[in-house]
N, C-alpha and C. Protein backbone atom coordinates (compact mmCIF):
# COMPACT_ATOMS: atom_id res chain seq x y z
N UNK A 1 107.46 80.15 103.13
CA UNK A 1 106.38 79.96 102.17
C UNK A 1 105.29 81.00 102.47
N UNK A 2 105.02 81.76 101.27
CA UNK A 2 103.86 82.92 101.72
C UNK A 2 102.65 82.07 101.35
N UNK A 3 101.58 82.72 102.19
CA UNK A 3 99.89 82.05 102.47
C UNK A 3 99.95 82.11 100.81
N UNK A 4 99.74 82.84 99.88
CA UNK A 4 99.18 82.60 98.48
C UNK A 4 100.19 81.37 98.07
N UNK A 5 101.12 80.90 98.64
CA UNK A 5 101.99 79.64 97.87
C UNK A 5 101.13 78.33 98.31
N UNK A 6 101.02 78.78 99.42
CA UNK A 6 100.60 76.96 100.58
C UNK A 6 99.17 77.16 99.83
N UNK A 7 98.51 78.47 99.23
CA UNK A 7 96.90 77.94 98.74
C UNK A 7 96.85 77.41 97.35
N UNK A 8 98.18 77.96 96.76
CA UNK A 8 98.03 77.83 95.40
C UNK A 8 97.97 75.91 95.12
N UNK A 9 98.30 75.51 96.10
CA UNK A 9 98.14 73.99 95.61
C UNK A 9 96.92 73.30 96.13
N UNK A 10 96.00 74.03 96.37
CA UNK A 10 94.41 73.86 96.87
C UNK A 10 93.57 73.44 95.53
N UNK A 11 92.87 72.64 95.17
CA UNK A 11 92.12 72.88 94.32
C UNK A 11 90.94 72.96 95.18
N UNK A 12 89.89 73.42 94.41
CA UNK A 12 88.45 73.58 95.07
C UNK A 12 87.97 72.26 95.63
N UNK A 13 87.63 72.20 96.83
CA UNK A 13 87.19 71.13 97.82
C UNK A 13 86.03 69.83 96.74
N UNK A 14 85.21 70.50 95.78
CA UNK A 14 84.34 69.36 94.96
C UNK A 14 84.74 68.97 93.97
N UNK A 15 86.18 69.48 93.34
CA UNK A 15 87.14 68.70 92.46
C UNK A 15 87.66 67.12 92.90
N UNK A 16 88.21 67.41 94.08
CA UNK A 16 88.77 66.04 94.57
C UNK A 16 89.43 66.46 95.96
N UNK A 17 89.04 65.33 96.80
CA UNK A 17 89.41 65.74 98.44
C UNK A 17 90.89 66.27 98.63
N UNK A 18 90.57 66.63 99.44
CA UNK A 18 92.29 67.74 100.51
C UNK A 18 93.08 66.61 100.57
N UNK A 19 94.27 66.89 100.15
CA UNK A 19 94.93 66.14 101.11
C UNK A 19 95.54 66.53 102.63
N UNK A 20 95.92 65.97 103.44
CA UNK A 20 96.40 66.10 105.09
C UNK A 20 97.31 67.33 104.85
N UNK A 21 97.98 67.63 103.70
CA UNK A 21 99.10 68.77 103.51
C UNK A 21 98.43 69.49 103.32
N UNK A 22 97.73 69.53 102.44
CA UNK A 22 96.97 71.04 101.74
C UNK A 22 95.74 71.70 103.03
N UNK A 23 95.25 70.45 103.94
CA UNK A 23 94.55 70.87 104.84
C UNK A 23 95.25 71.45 105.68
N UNK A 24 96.51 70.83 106.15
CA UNK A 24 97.06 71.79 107.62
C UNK A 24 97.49 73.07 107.20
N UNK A 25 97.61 73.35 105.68
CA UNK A 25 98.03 74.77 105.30
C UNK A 25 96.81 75.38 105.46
N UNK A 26 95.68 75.15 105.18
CA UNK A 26 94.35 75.89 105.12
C UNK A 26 94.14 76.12 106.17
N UNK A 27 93.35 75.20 106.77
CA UNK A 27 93.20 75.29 108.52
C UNK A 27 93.57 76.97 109.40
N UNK A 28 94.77 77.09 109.34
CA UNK A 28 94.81 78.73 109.93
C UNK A 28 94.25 79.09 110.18
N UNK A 29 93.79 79.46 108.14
CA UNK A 29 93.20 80.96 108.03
C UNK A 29 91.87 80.66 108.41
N UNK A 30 91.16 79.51 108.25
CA UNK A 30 89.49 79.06 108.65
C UNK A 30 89.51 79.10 109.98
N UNK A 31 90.46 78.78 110.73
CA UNK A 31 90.44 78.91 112.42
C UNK A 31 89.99 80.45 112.54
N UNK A 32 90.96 81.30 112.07
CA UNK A 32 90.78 82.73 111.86
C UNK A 32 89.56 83.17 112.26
N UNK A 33 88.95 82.76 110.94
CA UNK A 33 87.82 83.55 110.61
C UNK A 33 86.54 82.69 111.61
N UNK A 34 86.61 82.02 112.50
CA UNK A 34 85.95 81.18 113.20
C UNK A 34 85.32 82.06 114.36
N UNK A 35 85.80 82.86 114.65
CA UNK A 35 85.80 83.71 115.80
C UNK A 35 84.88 84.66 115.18
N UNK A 36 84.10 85.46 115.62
CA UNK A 36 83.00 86.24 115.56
C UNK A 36 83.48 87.59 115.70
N UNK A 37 84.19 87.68 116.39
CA UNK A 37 84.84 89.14 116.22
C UNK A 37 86.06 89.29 115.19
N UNK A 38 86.68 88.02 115.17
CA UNK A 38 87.70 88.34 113.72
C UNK A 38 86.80 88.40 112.45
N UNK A 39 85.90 87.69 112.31
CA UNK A 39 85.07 87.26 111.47
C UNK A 39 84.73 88.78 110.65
N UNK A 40 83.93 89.23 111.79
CA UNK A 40 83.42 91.09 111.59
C UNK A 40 84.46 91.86 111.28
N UNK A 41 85.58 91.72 111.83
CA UNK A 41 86.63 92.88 111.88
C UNK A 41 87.14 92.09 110.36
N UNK A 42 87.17 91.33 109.63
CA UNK A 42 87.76 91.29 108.34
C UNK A 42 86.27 92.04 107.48
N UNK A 43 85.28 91.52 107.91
CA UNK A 43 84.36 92.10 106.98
C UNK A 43 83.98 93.85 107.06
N UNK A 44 84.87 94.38 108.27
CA UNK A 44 84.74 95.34 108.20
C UNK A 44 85.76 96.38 106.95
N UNK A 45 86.75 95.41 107.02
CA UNK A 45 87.95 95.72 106.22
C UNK A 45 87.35 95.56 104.85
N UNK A 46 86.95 94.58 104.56
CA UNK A 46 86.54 94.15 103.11
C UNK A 46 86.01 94.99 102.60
N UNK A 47 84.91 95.64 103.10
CA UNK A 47 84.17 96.75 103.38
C UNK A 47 84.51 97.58 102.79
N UNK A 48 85.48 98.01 103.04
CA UNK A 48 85.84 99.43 103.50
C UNK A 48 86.44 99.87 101.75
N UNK A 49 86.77 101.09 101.06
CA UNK A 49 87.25 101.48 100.17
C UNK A 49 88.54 100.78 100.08
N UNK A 50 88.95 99.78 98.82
CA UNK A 50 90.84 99.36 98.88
C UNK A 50 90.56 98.64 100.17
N UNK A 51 89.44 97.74 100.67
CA UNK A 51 89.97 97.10 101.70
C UNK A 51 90.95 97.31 102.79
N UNK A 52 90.95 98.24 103.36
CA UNK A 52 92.40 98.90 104.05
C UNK A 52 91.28 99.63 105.13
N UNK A 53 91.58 99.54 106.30
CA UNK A 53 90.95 100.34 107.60
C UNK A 53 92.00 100.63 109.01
N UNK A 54 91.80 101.95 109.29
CA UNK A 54 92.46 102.26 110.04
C UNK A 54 92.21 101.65 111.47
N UNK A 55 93.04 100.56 112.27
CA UNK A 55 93.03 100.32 113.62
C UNK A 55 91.51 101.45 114.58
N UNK A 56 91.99 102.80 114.31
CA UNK A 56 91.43 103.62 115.41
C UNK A 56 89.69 103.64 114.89
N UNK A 57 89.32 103.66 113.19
CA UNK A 57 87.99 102.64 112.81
C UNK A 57 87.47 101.93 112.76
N UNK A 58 88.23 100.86 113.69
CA UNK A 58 87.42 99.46 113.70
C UNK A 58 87.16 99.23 115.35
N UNK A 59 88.04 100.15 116.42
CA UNK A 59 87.55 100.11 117.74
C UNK A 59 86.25 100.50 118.39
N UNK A 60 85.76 101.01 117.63
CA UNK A 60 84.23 101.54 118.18
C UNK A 60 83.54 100.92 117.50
N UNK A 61 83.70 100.17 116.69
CA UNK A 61 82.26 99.13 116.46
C UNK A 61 81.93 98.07 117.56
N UNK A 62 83.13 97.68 119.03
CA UNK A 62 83.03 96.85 119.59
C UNK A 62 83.32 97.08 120.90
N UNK A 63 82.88 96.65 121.81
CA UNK A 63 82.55 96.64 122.81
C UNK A 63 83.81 96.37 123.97
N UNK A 64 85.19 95.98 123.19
CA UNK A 64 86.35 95.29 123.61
C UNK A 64 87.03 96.28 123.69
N UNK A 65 88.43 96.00 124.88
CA UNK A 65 89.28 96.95 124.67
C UNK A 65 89.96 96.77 123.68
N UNK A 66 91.01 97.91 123.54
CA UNK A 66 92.08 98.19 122.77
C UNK A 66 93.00 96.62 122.11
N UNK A 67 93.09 96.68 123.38
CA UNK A 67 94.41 95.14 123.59
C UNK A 67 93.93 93.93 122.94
N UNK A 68 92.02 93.94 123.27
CA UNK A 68 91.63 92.42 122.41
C UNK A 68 91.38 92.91 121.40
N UNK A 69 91.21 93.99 120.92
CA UNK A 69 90.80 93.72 119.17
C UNK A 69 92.12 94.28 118.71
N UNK A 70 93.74 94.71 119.28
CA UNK A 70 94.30 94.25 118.65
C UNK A 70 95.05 93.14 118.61
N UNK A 71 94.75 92.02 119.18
CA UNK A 71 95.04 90.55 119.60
C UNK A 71 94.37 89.89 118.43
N UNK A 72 92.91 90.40 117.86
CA UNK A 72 92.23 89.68 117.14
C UNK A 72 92.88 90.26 115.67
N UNK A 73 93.01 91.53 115.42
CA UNK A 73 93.57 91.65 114.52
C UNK A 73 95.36 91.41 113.97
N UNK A 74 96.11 90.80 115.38
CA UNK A 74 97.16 90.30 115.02
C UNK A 74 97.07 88.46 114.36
N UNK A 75 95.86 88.25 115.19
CA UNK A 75 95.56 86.62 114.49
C UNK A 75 95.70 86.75 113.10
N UNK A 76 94.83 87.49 112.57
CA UNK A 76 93.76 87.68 111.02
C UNK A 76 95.49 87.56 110.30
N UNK A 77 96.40 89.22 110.80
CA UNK A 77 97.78 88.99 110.26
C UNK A 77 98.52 87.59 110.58
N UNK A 78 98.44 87.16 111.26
CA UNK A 78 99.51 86.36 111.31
C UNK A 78 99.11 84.49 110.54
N UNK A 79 97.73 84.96 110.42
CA UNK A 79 96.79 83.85 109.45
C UNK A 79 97.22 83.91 108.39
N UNK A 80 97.71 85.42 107.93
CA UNK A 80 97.87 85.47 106.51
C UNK A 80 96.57 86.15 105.77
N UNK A 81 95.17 86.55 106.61
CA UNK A 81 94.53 87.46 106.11
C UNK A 81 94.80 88.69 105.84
N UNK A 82 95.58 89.41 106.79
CA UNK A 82 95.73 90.90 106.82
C UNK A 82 96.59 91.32 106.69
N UNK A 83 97.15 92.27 105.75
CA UNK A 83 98.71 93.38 105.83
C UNK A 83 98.85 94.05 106.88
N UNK A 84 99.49 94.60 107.35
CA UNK A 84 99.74 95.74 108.25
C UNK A 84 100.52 96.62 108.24
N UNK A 85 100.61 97.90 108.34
CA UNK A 85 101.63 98.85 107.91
C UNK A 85 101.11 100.10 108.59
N UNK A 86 101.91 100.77 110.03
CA UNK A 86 102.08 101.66 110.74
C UNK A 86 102.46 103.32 109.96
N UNK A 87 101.45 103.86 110.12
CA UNK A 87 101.91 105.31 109.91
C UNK A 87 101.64 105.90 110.60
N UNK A 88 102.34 107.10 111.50
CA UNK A 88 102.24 107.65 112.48
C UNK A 88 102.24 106.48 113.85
N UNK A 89 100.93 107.02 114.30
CA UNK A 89 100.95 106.21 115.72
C UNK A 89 99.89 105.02 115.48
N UNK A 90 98.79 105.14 114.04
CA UNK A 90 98.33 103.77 113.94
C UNK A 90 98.74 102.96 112.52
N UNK A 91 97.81 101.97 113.22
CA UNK A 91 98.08 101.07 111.99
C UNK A 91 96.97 100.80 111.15
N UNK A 92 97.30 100.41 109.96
CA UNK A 92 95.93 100.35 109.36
C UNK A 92 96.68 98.56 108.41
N UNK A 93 95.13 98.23 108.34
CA UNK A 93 95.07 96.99 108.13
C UNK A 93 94.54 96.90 106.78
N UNK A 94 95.00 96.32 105.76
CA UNK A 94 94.65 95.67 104.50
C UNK A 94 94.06 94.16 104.41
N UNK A 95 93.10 94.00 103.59
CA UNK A 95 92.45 92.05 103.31
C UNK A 95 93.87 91.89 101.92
N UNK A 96 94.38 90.80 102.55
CA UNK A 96 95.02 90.17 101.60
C UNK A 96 94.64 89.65 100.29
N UNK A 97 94.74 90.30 99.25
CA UNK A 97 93.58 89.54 97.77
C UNK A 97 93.87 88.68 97.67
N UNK A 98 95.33 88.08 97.35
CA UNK A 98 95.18 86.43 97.07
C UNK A 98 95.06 85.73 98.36
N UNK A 99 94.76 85.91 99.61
CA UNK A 99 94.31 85.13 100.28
C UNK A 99 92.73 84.89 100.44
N UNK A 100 92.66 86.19 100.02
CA UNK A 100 90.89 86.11 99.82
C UNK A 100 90.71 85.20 98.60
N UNK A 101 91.22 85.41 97.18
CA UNK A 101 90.76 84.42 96.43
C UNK A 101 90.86 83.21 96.97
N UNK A 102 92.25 82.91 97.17
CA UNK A 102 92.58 81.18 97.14
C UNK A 102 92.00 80.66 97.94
N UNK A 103 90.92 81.93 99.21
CA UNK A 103 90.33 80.76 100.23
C UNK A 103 88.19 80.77 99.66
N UNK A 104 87.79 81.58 98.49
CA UNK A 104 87.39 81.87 98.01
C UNK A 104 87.43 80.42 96.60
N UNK A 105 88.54 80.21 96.22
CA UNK A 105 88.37 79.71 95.20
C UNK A 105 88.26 77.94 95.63
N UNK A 106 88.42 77.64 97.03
CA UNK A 106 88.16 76.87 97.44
C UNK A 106 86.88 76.19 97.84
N UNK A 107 85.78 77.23 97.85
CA UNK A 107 84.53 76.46 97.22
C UNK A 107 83.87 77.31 96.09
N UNK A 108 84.64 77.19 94.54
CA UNK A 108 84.11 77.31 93.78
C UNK A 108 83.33 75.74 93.92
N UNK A 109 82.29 76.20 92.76
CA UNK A 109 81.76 75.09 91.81
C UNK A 109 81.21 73.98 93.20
N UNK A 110 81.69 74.17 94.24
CA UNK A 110 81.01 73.10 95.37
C UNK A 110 79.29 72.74 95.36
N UNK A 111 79.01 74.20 95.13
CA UNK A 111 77.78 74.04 94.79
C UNK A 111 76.63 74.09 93.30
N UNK A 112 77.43 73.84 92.17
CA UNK A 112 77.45 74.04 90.78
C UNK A 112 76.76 72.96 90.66
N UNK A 113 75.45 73.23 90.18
CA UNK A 113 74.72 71.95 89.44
C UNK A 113 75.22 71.22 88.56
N UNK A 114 74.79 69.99 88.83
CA UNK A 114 75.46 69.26 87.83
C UNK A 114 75.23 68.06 86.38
């Protein structure tokens, strides 16, 4: 099951509560982004032109070696935030769009007057 399948049965959280299924599919990617350095390193991506940033551009914004920010950026992938695709000797990382919507479309309207 790809991340845009397990979200597609999400409706927005102020429609009507989660159920226990639709939450343990969500959960992941919110663990994910929980972390302060994954947190940044997606918004660095988001960022970026086509959302897409090269591994060797996102190491000098931080203070970490090599090994933890690519530990943090294997989470984000394996959450189902991030693509990944090697050319040459790096990799460069993409924001997943429908994971961005579907986790996005999960608080629409939450805060919509009413």
């Amino acid at each position: 099951m790809s991340i845009s399948d397990s979200l597609e049965c999400c409706t927005p959280l102020a429609r009507e509560p989660m159920s226990p299924e639709a939450a343990d599919r969500v959960v992941p990617m919110l663990k994910a982004l929980a972390d302060p350095v994954r947190l940044r390193l997606m918004s660095m991506v988001l960022s970026r032109v086509g959302a897409e940033a090269c591994a060797c551009e996102l190491l000098p914004a931080f203070e970490l070696s090599q090994p933890t920010i690519s530990h943090h950026l294997k989470v984000l992938h394996e959450a189902g935030l991030l693509d990944r695709e090697k050319r040459g000797v790096w990799v460069y990382f993409s924001a997943r769009a429908d994971a961005m919507a579907a986790l996005g479309g999960l608080f629409d309207a939450a805060l919509a007057p009413a």
